[in-house]
C-alpha atoms as a PDB file:
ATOM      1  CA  UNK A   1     -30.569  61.264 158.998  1.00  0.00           C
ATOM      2  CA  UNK A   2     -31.789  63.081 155.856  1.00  0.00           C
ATOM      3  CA  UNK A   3     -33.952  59.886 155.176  1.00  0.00           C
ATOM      4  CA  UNK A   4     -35.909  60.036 157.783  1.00  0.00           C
ATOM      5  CA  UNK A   5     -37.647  63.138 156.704  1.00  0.00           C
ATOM      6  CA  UNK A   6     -38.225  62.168 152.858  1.00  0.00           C
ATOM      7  CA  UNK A   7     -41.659  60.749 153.457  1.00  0.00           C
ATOM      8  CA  UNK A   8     -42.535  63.552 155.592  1.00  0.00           C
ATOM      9  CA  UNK A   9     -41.730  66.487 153.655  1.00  0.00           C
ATOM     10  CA  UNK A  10     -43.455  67.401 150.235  1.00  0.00           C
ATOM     11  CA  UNK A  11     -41.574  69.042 147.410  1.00  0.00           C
ATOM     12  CA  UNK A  12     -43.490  71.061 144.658  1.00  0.00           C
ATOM     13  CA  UNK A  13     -43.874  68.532 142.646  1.00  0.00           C
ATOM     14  CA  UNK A  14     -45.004  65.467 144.758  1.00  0.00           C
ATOM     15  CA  UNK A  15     -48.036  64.508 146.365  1.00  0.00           C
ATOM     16  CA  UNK A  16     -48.053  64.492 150.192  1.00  0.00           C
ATOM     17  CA  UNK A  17     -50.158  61.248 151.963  1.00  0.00           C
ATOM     18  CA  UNK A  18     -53.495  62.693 153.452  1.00  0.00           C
ATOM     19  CA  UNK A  19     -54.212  62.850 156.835  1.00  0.00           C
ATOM     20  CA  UNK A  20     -53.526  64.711 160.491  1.00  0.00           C
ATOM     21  CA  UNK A  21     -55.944  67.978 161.326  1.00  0.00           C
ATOM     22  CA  UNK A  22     -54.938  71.140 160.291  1.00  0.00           C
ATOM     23  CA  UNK A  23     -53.684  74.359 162.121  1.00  0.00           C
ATOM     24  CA  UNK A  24     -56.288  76.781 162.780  1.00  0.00           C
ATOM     25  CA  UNK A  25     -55.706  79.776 161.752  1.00  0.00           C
ATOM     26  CA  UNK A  26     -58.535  81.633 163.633  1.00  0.00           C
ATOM     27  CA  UNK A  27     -60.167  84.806 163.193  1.00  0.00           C
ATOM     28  CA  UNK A  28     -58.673  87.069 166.044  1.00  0.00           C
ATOM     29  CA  UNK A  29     -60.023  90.253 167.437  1.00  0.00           C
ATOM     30  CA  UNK A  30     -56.963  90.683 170.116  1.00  0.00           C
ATOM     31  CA  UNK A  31     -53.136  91.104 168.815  1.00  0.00           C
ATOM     32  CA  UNK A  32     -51.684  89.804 172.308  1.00  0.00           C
ATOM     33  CA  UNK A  33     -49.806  86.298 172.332  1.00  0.00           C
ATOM     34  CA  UNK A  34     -49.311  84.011 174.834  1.00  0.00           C
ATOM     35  CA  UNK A  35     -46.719  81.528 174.875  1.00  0.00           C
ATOM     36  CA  UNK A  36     -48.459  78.246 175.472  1.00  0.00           C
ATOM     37  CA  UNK A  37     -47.154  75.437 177.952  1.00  0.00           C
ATOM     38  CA  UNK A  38     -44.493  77.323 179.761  1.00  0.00           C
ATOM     39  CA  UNK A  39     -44.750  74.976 182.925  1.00  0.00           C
ATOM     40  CA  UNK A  40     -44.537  71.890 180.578  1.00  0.00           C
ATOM     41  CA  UNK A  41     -41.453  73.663 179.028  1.00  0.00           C
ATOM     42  CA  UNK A  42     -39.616  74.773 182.515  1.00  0.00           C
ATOM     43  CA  UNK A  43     -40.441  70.990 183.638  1.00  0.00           C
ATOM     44  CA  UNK A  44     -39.110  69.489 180.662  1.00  0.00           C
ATOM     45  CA  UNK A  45     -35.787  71.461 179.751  1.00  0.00           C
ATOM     46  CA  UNK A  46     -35.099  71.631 183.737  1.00  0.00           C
ATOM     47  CA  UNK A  47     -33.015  74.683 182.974  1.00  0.00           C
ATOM     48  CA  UNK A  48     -29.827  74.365 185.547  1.00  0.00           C
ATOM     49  CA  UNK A  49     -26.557  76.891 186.436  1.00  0.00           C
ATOM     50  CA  UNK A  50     -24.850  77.467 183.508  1.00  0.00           C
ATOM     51  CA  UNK A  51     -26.261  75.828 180.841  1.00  0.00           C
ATOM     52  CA  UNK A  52     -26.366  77.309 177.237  1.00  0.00           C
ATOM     53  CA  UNK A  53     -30.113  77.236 176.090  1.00  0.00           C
ATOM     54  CA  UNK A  54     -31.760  78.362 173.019  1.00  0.00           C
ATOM     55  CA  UNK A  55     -35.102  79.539 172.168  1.00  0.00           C
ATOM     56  CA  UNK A  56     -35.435  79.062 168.711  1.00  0.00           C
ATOM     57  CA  UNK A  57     -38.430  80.457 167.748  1.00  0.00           C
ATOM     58  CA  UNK A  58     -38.640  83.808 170.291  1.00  0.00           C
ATOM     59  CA  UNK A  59     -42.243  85.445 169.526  1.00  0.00           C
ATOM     60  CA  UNK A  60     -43.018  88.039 172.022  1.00  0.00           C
ATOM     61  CA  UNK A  61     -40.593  86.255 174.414  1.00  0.00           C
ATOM     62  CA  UNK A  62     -42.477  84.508 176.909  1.00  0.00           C
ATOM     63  CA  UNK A  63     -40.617  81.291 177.429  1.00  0.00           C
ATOM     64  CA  UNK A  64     -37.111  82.989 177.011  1.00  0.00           C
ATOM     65  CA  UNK A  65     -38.606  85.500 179.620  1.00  0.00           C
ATOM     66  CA  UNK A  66     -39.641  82.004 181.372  1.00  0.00           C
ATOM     67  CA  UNK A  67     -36.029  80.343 181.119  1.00  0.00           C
ATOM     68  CA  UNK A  68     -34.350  83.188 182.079  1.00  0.00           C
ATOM     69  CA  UNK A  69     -36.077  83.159 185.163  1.00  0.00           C
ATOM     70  CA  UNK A  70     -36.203  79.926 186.061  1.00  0.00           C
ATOM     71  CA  UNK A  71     -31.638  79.763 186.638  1.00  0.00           C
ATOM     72  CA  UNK A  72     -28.753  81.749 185.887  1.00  0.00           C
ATOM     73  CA  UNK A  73     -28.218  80.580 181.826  1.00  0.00           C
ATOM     74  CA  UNK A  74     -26.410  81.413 178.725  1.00  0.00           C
ATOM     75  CA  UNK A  75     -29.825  82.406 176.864  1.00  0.00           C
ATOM     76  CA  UNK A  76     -29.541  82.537 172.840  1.00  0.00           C
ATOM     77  CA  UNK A  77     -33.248  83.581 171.671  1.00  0.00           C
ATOM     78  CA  UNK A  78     -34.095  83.455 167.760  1.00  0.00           C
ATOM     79  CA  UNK A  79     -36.480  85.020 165.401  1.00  0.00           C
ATOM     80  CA  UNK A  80     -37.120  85.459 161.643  1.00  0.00           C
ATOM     81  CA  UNK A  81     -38.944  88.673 162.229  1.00  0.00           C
ATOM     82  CA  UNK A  82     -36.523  91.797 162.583  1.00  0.00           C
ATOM     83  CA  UNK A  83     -38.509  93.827 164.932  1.00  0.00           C
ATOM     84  CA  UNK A  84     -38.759  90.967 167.288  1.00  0.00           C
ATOM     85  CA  UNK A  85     -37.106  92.541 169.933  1.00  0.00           C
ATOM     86  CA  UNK A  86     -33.758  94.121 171.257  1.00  0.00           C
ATOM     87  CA  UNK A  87     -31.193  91.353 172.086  1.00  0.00           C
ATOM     88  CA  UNK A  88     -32.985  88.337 169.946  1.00  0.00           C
ATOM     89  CA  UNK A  89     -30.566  87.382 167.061  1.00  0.00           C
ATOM     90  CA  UNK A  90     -32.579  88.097 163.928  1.00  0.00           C
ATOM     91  CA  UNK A  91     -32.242  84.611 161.954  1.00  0.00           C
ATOM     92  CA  UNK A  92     -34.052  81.591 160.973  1.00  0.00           C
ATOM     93  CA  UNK A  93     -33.842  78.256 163.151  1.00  0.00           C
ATOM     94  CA  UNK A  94     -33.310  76.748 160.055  1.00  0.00           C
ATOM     95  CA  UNK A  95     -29.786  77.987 159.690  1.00  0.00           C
ATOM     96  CA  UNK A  96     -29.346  77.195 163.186  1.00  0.00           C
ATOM     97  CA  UNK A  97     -25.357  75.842 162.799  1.00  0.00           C
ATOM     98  CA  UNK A  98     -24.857  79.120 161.170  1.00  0.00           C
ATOM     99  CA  UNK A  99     -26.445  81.265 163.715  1.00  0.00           C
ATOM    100  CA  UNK A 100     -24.192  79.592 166.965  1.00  0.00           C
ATOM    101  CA  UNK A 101     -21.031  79.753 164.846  1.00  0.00           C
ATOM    102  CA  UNK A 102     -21.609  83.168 164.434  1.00  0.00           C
ATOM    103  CA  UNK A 103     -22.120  83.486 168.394  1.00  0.00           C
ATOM    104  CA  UNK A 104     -19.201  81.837 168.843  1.00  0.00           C
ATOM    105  CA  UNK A 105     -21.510  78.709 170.432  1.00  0.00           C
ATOM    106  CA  UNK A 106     -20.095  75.449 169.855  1.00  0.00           C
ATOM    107  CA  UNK A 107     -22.475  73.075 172.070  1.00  0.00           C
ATOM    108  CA  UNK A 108     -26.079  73.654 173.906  1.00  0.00           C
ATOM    109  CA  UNK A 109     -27.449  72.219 176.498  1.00  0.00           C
ATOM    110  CA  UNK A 110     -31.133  72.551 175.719  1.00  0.00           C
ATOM    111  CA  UNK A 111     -33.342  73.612 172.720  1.00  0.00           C
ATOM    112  CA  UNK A 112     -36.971  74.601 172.172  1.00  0.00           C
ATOM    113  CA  UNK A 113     -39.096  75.120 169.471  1.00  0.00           C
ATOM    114  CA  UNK A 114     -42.311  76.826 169.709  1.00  0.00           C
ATOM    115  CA  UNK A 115     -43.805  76.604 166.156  1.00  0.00           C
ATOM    116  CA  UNK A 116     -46.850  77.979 166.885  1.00  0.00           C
ATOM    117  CA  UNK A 117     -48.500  81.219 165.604  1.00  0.00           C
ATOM    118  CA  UNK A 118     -47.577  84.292 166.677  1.00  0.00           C
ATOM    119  CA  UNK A 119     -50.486  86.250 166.613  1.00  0.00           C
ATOM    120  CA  UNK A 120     -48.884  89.630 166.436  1.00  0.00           C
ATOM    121  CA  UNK A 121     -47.674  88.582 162.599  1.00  0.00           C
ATOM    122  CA  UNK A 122     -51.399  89.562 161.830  1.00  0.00           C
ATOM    123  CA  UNK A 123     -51.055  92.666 162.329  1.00  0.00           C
ATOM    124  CA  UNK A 124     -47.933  92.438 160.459  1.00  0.00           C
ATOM    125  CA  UNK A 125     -48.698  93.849 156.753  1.00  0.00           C
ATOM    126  CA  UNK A 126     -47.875  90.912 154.691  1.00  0.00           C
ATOM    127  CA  UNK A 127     -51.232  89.449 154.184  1.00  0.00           C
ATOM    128  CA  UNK A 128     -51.149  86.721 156.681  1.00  0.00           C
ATOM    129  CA  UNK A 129     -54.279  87.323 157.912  1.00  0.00           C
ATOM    130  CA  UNK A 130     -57.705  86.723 155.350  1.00  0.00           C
ATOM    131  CA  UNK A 131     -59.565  89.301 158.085  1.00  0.00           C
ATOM    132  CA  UNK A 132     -57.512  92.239 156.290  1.00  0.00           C
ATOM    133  CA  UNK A 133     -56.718  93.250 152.824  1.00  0.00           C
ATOM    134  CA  UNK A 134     -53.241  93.763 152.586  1.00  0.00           C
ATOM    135  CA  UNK A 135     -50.728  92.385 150.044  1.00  0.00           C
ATOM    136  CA  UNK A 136     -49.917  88.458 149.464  1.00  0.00           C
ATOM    137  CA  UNK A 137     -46.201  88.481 150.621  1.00  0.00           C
ATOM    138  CA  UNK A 138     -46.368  85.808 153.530  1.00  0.00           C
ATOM    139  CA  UNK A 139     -42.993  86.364 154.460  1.00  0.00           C
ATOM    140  CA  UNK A 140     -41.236  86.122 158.640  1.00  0.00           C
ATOM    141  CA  UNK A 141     -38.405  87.744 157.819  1.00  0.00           C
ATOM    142  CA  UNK A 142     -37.404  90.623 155.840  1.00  0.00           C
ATOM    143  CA  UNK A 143     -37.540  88.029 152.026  1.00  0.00           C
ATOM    144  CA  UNK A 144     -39.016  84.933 151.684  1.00  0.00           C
ATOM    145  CA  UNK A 145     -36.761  82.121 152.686  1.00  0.00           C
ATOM    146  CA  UNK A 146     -38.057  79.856 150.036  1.00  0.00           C
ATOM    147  CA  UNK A 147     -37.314  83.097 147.273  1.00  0.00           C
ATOM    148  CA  UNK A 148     -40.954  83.461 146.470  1.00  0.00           C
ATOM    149  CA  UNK A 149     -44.091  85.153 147.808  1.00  0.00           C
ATOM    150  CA  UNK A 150     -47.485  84.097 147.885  1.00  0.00           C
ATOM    151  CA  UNK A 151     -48.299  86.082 145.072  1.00  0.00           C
ATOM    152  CA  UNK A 152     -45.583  84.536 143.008  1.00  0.00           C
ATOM    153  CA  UNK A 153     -46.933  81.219 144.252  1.00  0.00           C
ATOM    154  CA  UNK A 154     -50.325  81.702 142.881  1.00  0.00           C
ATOM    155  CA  UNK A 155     -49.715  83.725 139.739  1.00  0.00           C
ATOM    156  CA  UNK A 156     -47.015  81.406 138.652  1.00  0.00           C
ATOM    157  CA  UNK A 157     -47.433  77.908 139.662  1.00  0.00           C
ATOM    158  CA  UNK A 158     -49.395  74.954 138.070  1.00  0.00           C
ATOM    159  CA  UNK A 159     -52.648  74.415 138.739  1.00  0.00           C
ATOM    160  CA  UNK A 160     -51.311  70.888 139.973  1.00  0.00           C
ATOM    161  CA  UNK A 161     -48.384  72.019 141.792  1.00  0.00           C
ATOM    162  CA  UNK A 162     -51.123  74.750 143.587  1.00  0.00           C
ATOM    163  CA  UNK A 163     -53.343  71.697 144.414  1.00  0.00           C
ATOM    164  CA  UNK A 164     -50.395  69.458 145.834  1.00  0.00           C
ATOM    165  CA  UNK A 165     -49.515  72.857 147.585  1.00  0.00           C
ATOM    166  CA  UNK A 166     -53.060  73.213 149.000  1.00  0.00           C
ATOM    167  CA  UNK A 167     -53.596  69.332 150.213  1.00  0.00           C
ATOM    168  CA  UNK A 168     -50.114  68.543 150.695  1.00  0.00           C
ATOM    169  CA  UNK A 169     -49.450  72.201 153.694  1.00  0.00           C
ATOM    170  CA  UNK A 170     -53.063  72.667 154.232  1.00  0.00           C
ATOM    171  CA  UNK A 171     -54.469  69.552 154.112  1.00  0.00           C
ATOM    172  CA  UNK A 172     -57.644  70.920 152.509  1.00  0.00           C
ATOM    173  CA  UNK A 173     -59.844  68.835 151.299  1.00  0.00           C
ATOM    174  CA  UNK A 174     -60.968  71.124 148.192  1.00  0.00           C
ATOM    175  CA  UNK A 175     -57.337  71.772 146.993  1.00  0.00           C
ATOM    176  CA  UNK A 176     -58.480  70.648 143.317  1.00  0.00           C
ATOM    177  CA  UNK A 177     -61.327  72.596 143.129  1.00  0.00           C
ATOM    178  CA  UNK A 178     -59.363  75.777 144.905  1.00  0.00           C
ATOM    179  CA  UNK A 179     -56.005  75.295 142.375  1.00  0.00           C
ATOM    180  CA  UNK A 180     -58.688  75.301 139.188  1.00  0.00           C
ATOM    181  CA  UNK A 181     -60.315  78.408 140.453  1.00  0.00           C
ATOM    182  CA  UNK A 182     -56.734  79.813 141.211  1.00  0.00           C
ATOM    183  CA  UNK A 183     -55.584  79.642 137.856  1.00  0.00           C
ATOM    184  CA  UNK A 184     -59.324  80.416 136.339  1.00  0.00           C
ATOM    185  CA  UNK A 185     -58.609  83.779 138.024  1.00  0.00           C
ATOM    186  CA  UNK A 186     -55.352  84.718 137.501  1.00  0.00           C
ATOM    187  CA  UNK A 187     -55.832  84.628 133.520  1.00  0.00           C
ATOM    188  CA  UNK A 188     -58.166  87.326 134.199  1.00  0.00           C
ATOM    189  CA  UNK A 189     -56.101  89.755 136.791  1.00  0.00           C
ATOM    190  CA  UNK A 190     -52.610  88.594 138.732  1.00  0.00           C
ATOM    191  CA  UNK A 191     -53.946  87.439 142.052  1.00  0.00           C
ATOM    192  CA  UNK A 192     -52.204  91.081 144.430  1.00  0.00           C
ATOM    193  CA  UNK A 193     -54.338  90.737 147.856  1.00  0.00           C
ATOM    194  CA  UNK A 194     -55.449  88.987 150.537  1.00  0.00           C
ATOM    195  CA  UNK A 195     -58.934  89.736 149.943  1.00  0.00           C
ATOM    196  CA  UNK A 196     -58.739  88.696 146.230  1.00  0.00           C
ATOM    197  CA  UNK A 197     -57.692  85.282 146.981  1.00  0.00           C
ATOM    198  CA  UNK A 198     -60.456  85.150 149.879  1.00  0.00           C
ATOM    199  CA  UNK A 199     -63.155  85.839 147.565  1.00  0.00           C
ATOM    200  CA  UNK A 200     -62.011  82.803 145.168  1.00  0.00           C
ATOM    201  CA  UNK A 201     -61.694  80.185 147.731  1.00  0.00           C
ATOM    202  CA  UNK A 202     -65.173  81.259 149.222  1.00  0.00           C
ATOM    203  CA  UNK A 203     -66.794  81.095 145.279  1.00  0.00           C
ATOM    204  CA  UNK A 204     -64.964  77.792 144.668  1.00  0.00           C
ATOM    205  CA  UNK A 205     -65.951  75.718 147.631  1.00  0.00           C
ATOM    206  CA  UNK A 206     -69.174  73.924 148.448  1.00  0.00           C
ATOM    207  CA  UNK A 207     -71.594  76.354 150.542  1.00  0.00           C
ATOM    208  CA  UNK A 208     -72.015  73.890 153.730  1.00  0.00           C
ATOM    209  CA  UNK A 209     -67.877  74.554 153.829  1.00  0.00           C
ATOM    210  CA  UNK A 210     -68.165  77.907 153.626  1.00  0.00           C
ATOM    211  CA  UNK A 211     -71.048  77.836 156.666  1.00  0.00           C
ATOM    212  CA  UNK A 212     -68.621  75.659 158.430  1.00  0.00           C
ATOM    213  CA  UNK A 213     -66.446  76.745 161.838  1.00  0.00           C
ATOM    214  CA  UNK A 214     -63.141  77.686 160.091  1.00  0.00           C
ATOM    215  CA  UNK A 215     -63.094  80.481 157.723  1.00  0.00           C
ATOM    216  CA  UNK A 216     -63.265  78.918 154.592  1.00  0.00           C
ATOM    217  CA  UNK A 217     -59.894  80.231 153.362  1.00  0.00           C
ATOM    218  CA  UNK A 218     -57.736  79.016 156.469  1.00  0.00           C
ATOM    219  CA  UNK A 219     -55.652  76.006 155.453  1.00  0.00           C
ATOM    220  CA  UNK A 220     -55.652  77.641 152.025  1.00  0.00           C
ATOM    221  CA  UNK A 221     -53.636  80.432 153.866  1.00  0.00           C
ATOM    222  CA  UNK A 222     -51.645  78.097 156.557  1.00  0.00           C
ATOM    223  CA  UNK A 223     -50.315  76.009 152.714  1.00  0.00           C
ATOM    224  CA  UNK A 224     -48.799  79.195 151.552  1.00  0.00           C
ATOM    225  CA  UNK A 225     -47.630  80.330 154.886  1.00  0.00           C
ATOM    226  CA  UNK A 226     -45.517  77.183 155.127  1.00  0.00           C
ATOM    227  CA  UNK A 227     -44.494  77.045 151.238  1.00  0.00           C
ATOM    228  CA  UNK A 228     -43.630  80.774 151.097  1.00  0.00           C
ATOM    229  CA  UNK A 229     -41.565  80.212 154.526  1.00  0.00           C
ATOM    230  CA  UNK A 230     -40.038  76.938 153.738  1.00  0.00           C
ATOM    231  CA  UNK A 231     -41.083  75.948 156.888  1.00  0.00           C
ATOM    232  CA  UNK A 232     -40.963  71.908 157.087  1.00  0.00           C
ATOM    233  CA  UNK A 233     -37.469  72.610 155.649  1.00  0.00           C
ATOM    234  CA  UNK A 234     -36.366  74.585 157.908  1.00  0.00           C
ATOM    235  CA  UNK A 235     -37.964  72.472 161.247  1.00  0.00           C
ATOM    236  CA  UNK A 236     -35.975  69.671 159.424  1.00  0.00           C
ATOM    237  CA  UNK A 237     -32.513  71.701 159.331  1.00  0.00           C
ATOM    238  CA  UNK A 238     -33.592  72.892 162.687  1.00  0.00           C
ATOM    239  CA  UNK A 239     -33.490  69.683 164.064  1.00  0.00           C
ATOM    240  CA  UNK A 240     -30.863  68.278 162.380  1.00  0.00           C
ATOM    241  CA  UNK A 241     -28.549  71.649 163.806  1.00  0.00           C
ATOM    242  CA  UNK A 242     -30.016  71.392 167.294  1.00  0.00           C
ATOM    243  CA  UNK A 243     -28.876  67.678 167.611  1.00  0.00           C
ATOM    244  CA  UNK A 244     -25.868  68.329 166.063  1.00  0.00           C
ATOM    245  CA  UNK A 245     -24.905  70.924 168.503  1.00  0.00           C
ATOM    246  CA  UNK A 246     -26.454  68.981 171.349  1.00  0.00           C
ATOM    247  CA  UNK A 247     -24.532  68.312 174.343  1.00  0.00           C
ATOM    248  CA  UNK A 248     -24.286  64.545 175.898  1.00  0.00           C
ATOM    249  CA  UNK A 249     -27.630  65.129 178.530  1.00  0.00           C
ATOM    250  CA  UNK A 250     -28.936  67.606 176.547  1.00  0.00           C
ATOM    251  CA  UNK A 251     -32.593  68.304 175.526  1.00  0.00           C
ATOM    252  CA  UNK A 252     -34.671  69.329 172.824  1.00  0.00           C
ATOM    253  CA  UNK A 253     -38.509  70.626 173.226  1.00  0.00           C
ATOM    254  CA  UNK A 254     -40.995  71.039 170.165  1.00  0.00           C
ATOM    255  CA  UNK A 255     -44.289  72.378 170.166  1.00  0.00           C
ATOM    256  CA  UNK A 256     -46.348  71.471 167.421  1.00  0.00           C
ATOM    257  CA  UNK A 257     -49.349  72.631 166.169  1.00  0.00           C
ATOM    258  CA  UNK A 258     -50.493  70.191 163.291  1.00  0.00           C
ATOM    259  CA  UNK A 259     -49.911  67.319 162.284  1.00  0.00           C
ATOM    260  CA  UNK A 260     -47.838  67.711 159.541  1.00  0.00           C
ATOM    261  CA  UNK A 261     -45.057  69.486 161.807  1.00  0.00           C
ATOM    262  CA  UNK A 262     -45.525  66.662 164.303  1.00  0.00           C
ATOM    263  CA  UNK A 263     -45.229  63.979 162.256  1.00  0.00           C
ATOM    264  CA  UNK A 264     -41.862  65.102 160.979  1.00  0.00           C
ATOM    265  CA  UNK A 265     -41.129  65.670 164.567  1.00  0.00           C
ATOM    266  CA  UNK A 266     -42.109  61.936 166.377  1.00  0.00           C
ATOM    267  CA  UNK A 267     -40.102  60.778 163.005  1.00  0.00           C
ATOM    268  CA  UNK A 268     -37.023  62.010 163.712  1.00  0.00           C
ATOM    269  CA  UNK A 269     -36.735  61.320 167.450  1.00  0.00           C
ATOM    270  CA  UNK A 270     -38.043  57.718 166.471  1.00  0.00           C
ATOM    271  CA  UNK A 271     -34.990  57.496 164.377  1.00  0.00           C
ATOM    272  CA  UNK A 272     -32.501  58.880 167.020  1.00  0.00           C
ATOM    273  CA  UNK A 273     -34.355  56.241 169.702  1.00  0.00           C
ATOM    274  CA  UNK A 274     -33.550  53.810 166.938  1.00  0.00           C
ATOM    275  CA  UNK A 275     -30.256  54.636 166.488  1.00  0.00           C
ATOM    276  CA  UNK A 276     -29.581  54.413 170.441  1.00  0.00           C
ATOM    277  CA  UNK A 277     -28.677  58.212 170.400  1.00  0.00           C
ATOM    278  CA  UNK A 278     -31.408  59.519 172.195  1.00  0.00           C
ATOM    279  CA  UNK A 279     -34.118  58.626 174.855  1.00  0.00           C
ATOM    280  CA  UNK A 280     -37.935  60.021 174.653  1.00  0.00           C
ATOM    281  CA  UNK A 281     -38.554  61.729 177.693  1.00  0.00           C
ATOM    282  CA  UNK A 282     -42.729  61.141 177.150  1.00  0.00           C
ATOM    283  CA  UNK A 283     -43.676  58.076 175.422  1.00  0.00           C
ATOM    284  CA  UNK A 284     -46.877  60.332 173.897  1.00  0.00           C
ATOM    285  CA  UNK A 285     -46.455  64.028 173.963  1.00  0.00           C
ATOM    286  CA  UNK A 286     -47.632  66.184 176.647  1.00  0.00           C
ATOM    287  CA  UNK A 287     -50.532  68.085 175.958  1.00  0.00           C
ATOM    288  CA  UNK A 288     -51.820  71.608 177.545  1.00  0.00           C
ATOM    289  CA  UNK A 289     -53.926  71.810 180.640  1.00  0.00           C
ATOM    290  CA  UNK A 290     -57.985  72.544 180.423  1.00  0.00           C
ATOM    291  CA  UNK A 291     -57.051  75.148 182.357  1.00  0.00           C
ATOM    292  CA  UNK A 292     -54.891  76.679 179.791  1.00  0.00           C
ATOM    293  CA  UNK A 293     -57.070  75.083 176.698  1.00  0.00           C
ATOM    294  CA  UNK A 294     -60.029  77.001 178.804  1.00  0.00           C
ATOM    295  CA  UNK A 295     -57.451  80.554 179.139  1.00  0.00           C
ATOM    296  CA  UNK A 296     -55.957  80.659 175.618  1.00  0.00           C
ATOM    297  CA  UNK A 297     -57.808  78.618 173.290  1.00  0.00           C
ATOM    298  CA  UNK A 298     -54.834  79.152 170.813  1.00  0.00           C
ATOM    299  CA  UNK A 299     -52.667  76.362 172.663  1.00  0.00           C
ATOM    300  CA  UNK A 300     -55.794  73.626 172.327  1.00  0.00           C
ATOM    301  CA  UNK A 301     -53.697  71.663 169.795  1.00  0.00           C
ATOM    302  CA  UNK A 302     -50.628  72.271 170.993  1.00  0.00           C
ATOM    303  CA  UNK A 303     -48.174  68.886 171.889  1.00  0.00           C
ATOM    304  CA  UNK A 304     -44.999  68.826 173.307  1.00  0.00           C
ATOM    305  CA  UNK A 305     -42.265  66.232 172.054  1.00  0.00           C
ATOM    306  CA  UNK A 306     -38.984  66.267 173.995  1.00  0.00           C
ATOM    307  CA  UNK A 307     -35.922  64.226 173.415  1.00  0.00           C
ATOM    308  CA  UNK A 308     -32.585  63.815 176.285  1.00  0.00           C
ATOM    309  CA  UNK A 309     -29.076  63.202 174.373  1.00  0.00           C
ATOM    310  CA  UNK A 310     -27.405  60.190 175.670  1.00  0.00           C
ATOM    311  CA  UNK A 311     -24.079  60.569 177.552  1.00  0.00           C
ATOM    312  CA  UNK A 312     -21.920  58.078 175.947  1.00  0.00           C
ATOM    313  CA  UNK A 313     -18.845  58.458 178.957  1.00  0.00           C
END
């Protein structure tokens, strides 16, 4: 199945199609997150007696709180960060087979992945967020999982690599102009903080963007998020391990937030459809109530993409 995701995931050195809208990264003045679609999730997994379910991506642990609820389950909650909570398994979803062999898990019954943004990272100290000056690490868990930080990225990298970086995870539109300015900079002083690389994004893009609703920083900061993290890879891996491990019946859930997570998503259940392993349970993904839109404008471009294992006997 490692084909499937070729076209979908861009390596340093290629350049990524254009397209999808980007995850906003907004500018927050509360630190509290809230999971978004927990019905949808609850009615989708349809968690029963004794099924083995894991939460991939835990955050502040509203949908395993949600799960756990809902019936009397074998509840396996991941997260990269360490301080994520007492009883999560500190790991990333990416090593997934390696994280239920080590709980002595052989098969699930249902998966979810939330990959949205937990909003309590900004507060976190490693420059995620362009509202506070603080160094350019970037990192979930306690080292990068790609081996590099955002200030390796940008004092190190080619100015065309940076710009394939920039369009390819951000989809930002002024990637060329950002990636000149990037390197313009660092000749003069190694690019350190958050701030820093604020102030050159702001000077290199055209004033009207700058004016515009979205800091103009934000996919700048959402490409080296996902490059630092190794996150497509991982979602891939993810995926690959959940179905894997996936028992005949079983379920996956993913909530995506752009579309370059989605598209690698609706790929690879296409390709399990295809292959007759697996059935769609929405032809078009399920999308958040304006109720909840209208409560937590965070989960506005949210979508929900869930998949059933089918039961060969």
């Amino acid at each position: 199945m490692t084909s499937v995701f070729t076209s979908a995931r861009m390596s340093h050195h290629s350049r990524r199609e254009e397209g999808g809208e980007a995850h906003e990264h907004k500018q927050v003045q509360k630190k509290e997150h809230t999971s978004v679609m927990t019905a949808e999730v609850l009615a989708t997994l349809a968690p029963k007696v004794g099924d083995v379910v894991v939460d991939a991506t835990y955050g502040r642990g509203g949908h395993s709180k949600a799960l756990k609820a809902a019936a009397k389950i074998k509840l396996i909650s991941i997260d990269a960060d360490p301080a994520a909570g007492k009883g999560v398994v500190e790991g990333n979803f990416g090593d997934l087979t390696n994280i239920l062999a080590a709980q002595k898990v052989e098969a699930v019954d249902k998966v979810l992945f939330d990959l949205g943004w937990n909003m309590t990272q900004l507060s976190a100290g490693k420059g995620f967020s362009f509202m506070h000056d603080e160094p350019l690490n970037m990192s979930y868990g306690a080292s990068p999982r790609s081996g590099f930080t955002a200030a390796e990225v940008l004092n190190e990298w080619s100015e065309e690599t940076l710009a394939d970086v920039f369009f390819g995870y951000g989809e930002e539109r002024y990637a060329r102009r950002i990636a000149k300015a990037v390197v313009a900079r660092r000749k003069l002083q190694p690019f350190a903080t958050t701030f820093e690389l604020v102030e050159v994004v702001r000077d290199a893009v055209p004033a009207a963007y700058r004016r515009g609703r979205l800091n103009p920083a934000t996919k700048t900061f959402q490409a080296l998020r996902i490059a630092v993290n190794d996150e497509l890879g991982a979602l891939q891996s993810g995926l690959l391990s959940a179905w894997s491990a996936l028992a005949p019946s079983g379920r996956i859930a993913v909530i995506t937030f752009h579309s370059i997570e989605d598209r690698i998503v609706k790929r690879y259940f296409a390709s399990l459809v295809k292959s007759g392993e697996g059935t769609l349970l929405y032809k078009k993904p399920l999308a958040p109530s304006a109720a909840e839109t209208k409560s937590n404008s965070a989960s506005r471009s949210a979508k929900l993409r869930a998949i059933e294992k089918v039961c060969t006997q």
